[in-house]
PDB file of N, CA and C in Angstrom:
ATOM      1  N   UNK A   1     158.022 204.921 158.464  1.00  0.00           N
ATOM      2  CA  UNK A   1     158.838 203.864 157.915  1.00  0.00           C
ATOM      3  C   UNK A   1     159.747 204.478 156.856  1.00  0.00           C
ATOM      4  N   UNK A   2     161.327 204.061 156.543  1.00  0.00           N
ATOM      5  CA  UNK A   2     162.370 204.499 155.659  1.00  0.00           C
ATOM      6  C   UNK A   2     162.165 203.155 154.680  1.00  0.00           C
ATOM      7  N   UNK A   3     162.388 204.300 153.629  1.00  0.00           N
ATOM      8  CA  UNK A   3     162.082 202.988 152.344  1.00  0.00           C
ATOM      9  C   UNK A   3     163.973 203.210 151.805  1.00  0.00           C
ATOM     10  N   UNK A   4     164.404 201.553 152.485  1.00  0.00           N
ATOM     11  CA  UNK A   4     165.261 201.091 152.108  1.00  0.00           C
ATOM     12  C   UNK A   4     165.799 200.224 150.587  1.00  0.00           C
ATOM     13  N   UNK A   5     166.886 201.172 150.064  1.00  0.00           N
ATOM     14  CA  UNK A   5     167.134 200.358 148.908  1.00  0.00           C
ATOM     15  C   UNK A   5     167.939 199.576 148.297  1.00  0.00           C
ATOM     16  N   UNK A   6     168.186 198.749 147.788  1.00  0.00           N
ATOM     17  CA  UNK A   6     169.033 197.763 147.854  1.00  0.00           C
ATOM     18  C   UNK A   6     169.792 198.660 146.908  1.00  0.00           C
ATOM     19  N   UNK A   7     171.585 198.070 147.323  1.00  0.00           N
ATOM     20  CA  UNK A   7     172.891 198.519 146.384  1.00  0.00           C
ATOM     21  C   UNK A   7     172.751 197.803 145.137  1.00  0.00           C
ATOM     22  N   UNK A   8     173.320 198.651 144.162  1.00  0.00           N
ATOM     23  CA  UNK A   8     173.183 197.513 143.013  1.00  0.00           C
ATOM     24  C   UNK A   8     174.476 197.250 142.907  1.00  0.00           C
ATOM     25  N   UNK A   9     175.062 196.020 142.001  1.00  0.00           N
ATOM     26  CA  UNK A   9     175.704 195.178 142.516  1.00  0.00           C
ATOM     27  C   UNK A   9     177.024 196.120 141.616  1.00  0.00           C
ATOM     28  N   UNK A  10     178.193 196.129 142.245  1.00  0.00           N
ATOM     29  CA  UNK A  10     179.379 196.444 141.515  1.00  0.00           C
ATOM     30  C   UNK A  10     179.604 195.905 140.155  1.00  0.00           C
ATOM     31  N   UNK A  11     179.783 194.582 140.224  1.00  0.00           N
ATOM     32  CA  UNK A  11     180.440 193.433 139.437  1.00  0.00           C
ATOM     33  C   UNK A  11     178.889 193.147 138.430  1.00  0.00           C
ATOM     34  N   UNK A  12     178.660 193.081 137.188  1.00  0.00           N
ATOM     35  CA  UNK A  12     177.714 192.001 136.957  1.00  0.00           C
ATOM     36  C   UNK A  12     177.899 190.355 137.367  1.00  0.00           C
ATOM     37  N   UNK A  13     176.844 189.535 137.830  1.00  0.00           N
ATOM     38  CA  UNK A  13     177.120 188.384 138.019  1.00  0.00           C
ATOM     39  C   UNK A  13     176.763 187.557 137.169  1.00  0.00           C
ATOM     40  N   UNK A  14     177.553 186.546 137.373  1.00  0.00           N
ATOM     41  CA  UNK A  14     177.290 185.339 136.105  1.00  0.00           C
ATOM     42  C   UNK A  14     175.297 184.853 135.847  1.00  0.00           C
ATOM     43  N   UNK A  15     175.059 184.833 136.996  1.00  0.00           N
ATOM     44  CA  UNK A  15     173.801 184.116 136.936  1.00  0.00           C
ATOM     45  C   UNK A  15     173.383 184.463 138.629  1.00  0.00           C
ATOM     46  N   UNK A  16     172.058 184.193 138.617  1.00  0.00           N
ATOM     47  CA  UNK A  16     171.926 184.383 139.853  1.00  0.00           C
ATOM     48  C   UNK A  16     170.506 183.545 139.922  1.00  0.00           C
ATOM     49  N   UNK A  17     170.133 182.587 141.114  1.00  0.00           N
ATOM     50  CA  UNK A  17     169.544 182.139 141.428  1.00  0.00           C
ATOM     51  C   UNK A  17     168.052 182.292 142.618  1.00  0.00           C
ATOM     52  N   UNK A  18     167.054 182.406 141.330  1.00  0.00           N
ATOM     53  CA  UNK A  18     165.562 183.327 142.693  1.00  0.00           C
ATOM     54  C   UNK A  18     164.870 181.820 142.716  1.00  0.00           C
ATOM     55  N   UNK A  19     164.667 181.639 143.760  1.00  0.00           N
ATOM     56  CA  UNK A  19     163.492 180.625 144.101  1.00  0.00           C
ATOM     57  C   UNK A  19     162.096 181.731 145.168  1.00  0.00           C
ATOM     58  N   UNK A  20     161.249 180.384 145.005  1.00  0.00           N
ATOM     59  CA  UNK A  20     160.265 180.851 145.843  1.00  0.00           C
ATOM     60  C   UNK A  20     159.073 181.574 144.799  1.00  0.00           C
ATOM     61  N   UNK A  21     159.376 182.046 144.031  1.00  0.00           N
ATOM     62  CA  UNK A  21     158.387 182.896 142.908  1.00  0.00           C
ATOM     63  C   UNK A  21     157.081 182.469 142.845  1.00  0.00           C
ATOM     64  N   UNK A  22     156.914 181.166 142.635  1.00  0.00           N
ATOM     65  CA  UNK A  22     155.465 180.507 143.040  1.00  0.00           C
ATOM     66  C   UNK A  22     154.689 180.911 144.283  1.00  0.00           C
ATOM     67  N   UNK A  23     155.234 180.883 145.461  1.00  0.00           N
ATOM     68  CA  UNK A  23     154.662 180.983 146.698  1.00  0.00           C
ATOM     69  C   UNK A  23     153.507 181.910 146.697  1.00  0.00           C
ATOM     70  N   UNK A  24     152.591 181.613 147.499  1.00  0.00           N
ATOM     71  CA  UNK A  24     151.244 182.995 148.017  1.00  0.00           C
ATOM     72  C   UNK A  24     152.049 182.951 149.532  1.00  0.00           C
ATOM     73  N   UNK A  25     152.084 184.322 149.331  1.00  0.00           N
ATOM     74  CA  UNK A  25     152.600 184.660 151.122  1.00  0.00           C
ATOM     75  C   UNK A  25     151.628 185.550 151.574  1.00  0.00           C
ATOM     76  N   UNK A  26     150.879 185.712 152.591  1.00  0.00           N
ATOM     77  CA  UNK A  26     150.319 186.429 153.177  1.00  0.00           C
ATOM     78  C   UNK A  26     150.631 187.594 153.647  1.00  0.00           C
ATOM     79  N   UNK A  27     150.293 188.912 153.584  1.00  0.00           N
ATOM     80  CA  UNK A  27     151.118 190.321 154.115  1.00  0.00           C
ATOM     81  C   UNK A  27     150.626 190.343 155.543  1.00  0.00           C
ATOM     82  N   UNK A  28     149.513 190.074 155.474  1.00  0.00           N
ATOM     83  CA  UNK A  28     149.123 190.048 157.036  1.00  0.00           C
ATOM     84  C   UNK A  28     148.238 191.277 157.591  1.00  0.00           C
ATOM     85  N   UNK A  29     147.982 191.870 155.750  1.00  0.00           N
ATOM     86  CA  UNK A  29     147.336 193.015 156.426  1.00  0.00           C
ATOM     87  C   UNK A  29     145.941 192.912 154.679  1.00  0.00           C
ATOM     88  N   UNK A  30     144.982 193.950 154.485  1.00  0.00           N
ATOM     89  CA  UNK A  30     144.243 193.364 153.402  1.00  0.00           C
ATOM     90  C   UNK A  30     144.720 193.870 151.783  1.00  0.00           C
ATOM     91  N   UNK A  31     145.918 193.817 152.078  1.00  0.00           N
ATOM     92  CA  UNK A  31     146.946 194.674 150.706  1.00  0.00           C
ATOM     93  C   UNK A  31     147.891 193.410 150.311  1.00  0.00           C
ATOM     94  N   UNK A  32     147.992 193.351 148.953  1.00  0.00           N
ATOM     95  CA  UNK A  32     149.283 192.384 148.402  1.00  0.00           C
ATOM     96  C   UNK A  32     150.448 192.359 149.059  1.00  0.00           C
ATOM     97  N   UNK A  33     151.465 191.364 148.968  1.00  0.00           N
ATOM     98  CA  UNK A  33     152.285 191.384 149.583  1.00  0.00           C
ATOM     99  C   UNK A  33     153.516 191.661 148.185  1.00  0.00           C
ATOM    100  N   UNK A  34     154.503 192.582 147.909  1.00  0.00           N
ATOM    101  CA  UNK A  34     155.313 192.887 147.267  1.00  0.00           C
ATOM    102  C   UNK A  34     156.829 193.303 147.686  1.00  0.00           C
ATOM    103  N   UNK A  35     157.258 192.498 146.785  1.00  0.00           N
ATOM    104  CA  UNK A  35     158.772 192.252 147.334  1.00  0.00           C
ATOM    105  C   UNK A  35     159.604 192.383 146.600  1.00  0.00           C
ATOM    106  N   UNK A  36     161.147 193.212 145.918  1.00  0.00           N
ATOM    107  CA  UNK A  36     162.002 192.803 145.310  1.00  0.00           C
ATOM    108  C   UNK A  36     162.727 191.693 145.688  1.00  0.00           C
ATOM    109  N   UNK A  37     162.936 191.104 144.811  1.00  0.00           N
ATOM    110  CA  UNK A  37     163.570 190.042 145.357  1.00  0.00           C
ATOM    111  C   UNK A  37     165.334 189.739 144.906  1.00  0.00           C
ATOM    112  N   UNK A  38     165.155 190.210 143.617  1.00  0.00           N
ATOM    113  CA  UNK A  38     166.786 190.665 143.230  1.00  0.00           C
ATOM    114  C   UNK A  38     167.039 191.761 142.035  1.00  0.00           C
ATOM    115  N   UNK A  39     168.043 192.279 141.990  1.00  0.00           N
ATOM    116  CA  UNK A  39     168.261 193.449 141.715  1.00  0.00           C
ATOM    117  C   UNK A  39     169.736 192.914 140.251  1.00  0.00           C
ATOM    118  N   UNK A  40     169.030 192.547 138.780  1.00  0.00           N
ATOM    119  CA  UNK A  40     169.884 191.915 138.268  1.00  0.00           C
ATOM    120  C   UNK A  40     170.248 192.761 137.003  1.00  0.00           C
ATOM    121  N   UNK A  41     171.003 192.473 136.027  1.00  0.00           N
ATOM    122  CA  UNK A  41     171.395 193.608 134.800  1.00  0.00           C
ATOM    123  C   UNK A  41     170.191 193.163 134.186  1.00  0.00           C
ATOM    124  N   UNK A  42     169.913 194.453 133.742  1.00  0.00           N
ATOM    125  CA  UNK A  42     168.751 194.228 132.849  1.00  0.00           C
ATOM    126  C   UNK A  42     167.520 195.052 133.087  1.00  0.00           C
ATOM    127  N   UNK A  43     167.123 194.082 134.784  1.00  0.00           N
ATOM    128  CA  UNK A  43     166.063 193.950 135.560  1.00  0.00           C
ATOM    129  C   UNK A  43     165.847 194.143 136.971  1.00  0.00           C
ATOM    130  N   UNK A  44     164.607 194.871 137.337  1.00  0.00           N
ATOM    131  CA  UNK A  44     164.741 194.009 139.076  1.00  0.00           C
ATOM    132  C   UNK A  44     163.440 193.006 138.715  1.00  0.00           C
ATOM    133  N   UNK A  45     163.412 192.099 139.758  1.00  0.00           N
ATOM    134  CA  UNK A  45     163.118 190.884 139.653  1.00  0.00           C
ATOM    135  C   UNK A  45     162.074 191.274 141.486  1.00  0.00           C
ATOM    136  N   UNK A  46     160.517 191.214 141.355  1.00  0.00           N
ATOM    137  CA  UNK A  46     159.145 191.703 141.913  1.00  0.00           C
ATOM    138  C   UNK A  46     158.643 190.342 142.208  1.00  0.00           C
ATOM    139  N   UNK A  47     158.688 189.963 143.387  1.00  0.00           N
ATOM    140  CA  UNK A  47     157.480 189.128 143.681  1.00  0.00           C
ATOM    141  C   UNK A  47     156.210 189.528 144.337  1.00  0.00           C
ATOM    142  N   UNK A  48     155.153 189.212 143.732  1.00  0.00           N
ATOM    143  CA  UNK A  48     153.488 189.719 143.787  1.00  0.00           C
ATOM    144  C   UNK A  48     153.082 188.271 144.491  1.00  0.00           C
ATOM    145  N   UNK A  49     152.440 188.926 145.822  1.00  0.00           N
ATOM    146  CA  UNK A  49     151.413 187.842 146.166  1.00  0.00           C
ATOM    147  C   UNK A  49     150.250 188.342 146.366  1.00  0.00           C
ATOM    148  N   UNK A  50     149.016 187.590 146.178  1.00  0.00           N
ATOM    149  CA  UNK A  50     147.693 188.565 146.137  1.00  0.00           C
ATOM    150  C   UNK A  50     146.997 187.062 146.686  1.00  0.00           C
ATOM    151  N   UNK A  51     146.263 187.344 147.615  1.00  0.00           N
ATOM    152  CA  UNK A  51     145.542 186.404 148.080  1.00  0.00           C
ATOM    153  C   UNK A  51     143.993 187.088 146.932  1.00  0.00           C
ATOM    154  N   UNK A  52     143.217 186.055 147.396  1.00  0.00           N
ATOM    155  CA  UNK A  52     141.456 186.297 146.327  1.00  0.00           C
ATOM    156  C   UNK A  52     141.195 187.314 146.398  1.00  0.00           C
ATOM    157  N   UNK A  53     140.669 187.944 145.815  1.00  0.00           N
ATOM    158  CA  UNK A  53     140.346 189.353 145.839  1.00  0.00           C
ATOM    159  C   UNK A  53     140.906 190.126 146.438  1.00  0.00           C
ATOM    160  N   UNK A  54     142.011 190.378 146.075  1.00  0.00           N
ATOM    161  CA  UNK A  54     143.425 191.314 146.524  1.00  0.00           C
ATOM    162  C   UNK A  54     143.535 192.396 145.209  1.00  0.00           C
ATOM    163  N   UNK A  55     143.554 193.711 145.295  1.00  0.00           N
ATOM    164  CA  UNK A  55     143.549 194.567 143.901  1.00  0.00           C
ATOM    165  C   UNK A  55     145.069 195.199 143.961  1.00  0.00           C
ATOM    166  N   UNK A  56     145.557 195.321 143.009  1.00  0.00           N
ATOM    167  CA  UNK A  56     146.675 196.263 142.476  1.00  0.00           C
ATOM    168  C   UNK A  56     145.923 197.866 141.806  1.00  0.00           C
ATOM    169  N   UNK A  57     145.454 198.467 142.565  1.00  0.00           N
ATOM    170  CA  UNK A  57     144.366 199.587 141.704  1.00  0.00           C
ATOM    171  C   UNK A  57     145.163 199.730 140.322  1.00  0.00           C
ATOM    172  N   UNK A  58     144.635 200.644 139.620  1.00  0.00           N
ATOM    173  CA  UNK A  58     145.053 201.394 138.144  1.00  0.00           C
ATOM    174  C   UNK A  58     146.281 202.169 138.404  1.00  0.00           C
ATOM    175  N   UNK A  59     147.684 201.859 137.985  1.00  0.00           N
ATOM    176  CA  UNK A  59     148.581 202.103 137.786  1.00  0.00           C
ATOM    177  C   UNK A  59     149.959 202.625 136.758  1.00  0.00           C
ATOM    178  N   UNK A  60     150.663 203.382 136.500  1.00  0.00           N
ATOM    179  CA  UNK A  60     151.376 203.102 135.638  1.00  0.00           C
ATOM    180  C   UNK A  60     153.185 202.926 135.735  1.00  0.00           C
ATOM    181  N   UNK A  61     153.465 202.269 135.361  1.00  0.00           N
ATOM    182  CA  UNK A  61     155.243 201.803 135.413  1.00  0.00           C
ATOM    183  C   UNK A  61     156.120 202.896 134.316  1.00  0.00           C
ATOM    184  N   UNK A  62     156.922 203.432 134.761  1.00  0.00           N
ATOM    185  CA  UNK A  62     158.195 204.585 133.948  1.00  0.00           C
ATOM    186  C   UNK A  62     158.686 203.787 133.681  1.00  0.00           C
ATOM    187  N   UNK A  63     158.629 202.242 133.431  1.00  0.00           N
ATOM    188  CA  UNK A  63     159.564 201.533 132.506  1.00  0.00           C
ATOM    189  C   UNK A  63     158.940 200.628 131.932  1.00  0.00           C
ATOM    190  N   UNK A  64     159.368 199.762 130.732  1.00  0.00           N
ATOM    191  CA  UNK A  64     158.440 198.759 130.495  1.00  0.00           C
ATOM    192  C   UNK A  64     158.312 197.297 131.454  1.00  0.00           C
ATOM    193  N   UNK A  65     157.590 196.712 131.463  1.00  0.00           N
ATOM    194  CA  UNK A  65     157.692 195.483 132.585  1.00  0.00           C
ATOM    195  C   UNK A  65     157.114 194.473 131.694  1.00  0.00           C
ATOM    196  N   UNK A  66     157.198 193.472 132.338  1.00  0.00           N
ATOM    197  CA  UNK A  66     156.948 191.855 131.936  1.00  0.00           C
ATOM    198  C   UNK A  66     156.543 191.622 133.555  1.00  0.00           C
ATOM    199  N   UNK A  67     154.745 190.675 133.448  1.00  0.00           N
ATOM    200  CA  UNK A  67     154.412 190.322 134.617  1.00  0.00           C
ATOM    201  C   UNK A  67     154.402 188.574 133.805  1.00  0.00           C
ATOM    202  N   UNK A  68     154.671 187.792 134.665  1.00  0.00           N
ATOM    203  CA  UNK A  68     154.514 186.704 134.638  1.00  0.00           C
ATOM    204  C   UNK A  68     153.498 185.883 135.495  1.00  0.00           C
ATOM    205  N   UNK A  69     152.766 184.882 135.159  1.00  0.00           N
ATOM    206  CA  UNK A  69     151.883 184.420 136.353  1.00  0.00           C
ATOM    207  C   UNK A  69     152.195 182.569 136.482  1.00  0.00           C
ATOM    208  N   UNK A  70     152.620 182.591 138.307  1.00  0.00           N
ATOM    209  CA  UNK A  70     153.133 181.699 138.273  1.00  0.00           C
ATOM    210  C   UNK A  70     152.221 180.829 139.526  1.00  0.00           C
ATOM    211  N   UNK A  71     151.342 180.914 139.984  1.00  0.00           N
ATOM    212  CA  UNK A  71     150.341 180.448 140.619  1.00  0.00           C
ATOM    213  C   UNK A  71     148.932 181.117 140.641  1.00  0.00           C
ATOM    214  N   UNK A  72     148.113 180.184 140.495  1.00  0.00           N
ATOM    215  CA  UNK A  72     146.642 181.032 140.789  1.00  0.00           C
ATOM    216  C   UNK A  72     146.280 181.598 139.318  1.00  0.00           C
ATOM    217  N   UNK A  73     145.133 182.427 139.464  1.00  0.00           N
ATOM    218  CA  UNK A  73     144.662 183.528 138.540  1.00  0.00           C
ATOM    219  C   UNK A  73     144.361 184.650 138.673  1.00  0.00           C
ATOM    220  N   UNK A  74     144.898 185.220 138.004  1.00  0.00           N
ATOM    221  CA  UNK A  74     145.153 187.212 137.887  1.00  0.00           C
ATOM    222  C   UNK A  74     144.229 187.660 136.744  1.00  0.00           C
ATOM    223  N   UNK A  75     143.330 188.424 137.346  1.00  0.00           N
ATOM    224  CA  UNK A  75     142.639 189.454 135.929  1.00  0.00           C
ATOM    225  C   UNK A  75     143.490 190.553 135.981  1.00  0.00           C
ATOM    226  N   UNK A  76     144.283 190.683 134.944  1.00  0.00           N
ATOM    227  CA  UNK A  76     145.111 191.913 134.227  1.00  0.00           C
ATOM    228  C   UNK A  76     144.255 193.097 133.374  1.00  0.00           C
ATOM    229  N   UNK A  77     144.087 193.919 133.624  1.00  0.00           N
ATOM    230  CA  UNK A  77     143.668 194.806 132.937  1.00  0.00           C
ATOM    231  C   UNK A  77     144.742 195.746 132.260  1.00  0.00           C
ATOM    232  N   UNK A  78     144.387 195.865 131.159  1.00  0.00           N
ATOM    233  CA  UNK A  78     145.652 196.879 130.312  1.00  0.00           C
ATOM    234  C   UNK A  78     144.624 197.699 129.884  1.00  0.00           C
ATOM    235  N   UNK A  79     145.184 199.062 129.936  1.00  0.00           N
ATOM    236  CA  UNK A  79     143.957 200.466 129.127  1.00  0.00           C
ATOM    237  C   UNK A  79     142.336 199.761 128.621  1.00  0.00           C
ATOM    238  N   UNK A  80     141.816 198.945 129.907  1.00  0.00           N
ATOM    239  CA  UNK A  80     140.521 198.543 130.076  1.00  0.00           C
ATOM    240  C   UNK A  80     140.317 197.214 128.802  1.00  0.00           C
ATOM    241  N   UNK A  81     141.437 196.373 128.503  1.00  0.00           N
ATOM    242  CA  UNK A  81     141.394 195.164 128.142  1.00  0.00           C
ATOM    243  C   UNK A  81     141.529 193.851 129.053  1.00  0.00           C
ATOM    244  N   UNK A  82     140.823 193.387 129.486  1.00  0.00           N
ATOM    245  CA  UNK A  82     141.400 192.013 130.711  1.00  0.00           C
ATOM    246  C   UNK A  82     141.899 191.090 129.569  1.00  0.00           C
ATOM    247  N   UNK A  83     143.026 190.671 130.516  1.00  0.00           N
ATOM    248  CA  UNK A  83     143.489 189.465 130.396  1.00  0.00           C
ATOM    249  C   UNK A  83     143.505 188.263 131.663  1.00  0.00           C
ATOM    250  N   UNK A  84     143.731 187.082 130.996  1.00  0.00           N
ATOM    251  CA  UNK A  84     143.949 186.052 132.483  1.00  0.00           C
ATOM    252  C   UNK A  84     145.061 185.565 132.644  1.00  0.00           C
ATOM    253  N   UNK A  85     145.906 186.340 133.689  1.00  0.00           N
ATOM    254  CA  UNK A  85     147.183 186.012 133.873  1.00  0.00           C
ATOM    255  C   UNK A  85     147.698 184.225 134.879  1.00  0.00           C
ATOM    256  N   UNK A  86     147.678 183.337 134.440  1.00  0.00           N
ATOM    257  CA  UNK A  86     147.703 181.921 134.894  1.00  0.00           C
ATOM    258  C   UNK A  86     149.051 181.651 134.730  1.00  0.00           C
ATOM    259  N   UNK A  87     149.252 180.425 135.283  1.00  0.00           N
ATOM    260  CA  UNK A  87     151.184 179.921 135.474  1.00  0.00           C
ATOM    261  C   UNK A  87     151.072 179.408 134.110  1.00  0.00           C
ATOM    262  N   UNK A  88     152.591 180.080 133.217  1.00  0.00           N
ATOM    263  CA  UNK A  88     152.454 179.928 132.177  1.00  0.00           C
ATOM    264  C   UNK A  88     152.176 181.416 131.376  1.00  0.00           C
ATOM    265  N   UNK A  89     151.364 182.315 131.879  1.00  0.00           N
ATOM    266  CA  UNK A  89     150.990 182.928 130.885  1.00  0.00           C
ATOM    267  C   UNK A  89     151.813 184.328 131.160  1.00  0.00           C
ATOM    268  N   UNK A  90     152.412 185.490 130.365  1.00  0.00           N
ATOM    269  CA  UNK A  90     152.975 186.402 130.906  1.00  0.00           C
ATOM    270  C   UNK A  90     151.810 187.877 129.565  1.00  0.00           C
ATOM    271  N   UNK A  91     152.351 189.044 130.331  1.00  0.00           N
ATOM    272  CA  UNK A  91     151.886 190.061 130.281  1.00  0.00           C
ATOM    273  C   UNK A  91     153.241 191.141 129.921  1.00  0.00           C
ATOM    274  N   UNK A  92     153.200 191.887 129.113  1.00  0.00           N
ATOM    275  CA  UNK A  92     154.411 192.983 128.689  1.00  0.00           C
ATOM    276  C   UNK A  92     153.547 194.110 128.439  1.00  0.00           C
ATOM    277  N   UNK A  93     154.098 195.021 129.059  1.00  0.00           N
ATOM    278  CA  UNK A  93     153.399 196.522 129.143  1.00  0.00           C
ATOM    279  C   UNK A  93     154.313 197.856 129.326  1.00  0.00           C
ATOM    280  N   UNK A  94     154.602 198.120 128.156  1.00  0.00           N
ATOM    281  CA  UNK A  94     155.059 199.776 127.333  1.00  0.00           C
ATOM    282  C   UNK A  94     155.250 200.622 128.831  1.00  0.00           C
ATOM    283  N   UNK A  95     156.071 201.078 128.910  1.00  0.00           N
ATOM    284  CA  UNK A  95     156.147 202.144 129.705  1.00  0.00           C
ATOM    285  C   UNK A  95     154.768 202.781 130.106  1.00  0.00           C
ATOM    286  N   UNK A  96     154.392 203.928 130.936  1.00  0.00           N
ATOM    287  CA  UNK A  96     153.482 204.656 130.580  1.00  0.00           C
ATOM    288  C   UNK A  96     151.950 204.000 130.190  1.00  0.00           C
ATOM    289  N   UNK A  97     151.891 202.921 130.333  1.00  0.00           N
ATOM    290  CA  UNK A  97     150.380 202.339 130.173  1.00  0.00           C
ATOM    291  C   UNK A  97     149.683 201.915 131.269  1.00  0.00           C
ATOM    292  N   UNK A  98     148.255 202.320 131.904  1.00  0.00           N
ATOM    293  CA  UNK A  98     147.947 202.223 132.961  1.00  0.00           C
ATOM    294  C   UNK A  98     147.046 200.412 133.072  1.00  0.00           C
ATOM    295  N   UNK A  99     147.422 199.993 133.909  1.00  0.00           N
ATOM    296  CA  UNK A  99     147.048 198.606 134.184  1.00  0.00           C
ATOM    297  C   UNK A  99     146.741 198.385 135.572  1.00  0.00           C
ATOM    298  N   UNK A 100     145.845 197.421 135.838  1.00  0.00           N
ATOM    299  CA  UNK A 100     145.398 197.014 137.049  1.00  0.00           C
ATOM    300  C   UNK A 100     145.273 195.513 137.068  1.00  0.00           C
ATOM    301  N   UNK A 101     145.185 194.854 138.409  1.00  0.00           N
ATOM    302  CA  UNK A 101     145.290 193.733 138.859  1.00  0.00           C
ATOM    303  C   UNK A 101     144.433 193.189 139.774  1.00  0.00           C
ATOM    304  N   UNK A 102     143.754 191.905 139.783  1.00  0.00           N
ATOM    305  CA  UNK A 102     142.976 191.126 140.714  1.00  0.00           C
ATOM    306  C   UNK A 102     143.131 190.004 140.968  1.00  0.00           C
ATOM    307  N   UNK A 103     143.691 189.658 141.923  1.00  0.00           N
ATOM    308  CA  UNK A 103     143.177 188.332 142.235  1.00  0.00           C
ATOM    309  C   UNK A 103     141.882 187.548 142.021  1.00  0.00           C
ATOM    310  N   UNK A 104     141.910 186.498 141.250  1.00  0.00           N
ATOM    311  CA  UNK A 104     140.343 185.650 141.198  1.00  0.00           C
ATOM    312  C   UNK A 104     140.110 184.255 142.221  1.00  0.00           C
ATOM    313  N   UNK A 105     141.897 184.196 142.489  1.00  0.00           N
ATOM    314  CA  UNK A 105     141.716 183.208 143.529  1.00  0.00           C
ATOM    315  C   UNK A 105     143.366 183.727 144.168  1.00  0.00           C
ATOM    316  N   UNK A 106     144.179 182.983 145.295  1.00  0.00           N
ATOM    317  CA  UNK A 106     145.150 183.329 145.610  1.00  0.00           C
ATOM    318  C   UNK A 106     146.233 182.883 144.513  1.00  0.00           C
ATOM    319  N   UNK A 107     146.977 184.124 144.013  1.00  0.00           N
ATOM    320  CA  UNK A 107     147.651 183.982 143.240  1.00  0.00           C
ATOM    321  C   UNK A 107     149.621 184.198 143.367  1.00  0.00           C
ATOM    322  N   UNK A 108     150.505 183.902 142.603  1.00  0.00           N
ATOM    323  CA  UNK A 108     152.042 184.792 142.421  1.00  0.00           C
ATOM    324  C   UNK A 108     151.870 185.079 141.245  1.00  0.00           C
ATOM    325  N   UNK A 109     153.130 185.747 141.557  1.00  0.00           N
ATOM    326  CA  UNK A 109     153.152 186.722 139.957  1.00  0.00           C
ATOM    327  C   UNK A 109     154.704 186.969 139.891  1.00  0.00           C
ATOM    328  N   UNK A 110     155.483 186.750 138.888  1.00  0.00           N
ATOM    329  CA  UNK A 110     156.718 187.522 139.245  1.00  0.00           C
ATOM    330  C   UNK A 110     156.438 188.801 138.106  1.00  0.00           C
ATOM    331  N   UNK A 111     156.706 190.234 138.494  1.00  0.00           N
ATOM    332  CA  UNK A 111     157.427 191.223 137.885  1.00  0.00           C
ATOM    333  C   UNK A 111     158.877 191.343 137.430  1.00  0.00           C
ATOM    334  N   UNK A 112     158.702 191.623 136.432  1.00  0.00           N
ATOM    335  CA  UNK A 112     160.020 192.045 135.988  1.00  0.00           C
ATOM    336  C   UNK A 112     160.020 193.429 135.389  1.00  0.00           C
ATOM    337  N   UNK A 113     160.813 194.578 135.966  1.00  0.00           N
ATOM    338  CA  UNK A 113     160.523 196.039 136.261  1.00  0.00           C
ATOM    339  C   UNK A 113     162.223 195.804 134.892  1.00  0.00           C
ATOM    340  N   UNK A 114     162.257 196.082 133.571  1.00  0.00           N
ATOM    341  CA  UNK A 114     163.053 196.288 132.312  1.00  0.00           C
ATOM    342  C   UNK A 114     163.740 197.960 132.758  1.00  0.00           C
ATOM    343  N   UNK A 115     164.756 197.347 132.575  1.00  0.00           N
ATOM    344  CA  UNK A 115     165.516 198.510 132.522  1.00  0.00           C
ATOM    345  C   UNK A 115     166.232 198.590 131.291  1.00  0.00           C
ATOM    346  N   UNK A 116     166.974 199.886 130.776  1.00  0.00           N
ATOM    347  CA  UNK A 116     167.741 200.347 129.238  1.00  0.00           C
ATOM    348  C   UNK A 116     166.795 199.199 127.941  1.00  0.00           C
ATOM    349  N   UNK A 117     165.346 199.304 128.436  1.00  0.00           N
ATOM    350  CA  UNK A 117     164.833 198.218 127.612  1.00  0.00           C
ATOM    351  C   UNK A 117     164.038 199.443 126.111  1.00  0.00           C
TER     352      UNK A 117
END
């Protein structure tokens, strides 16, 4: 498989409109389903779906991010602190800090991957 990447946009745009962020989508296979979904100044803009017990293993991001949780419940782990990521609740994590993810029931999540942040 070629890992295709989206152009970034010439022009900045005024605003741009993401729906769907809530949704649990199924990947269809026993791995999260992860998606950019737009590619904006600032940011790209990550939709996370994790059905129940779906893991994001121990990871780390070269930029800082903002996870948001917008359905369901997420155990967030930051350098072995949990948190409970619920609609409503968001998560910000430093460059370089290793974090992991669980589903506790089927959950979304939007990412937001900070850029010149």
């Amino acid at each position: 498989m070629t890992d295709v990447q989206a152009e970034e946009p010439t022009e900045p745009a005024e605003f741009t409109v993401i729906t769907g962020l809530d949704e649990v989508i199924d990947s269809g296979t026993d791995r999260p389903k992860i998606d950019v979904v737009a590619k904006v100044a600032g940011a790209n803009v990550v939709h996370l779906s994790l059905r129940s017990g779906q893991v994001i293993d121990d990871h780390r991001s070269a930029t800082p991010i903002l996870v948001i949780g917008q359905r369901g419940l997420i155990e967030f782990t930051v350098n072995g602190e949990r948190v409970q990521l619920s609609p409503g609740t968001a998560v910000n994590v430093a460059a370089g800090v290793l974090h992991k993810l669980v589903a506790l029931e089927d959950s979304a999540a939007t990412l937001l991957i900070l850029k010149n942040a």
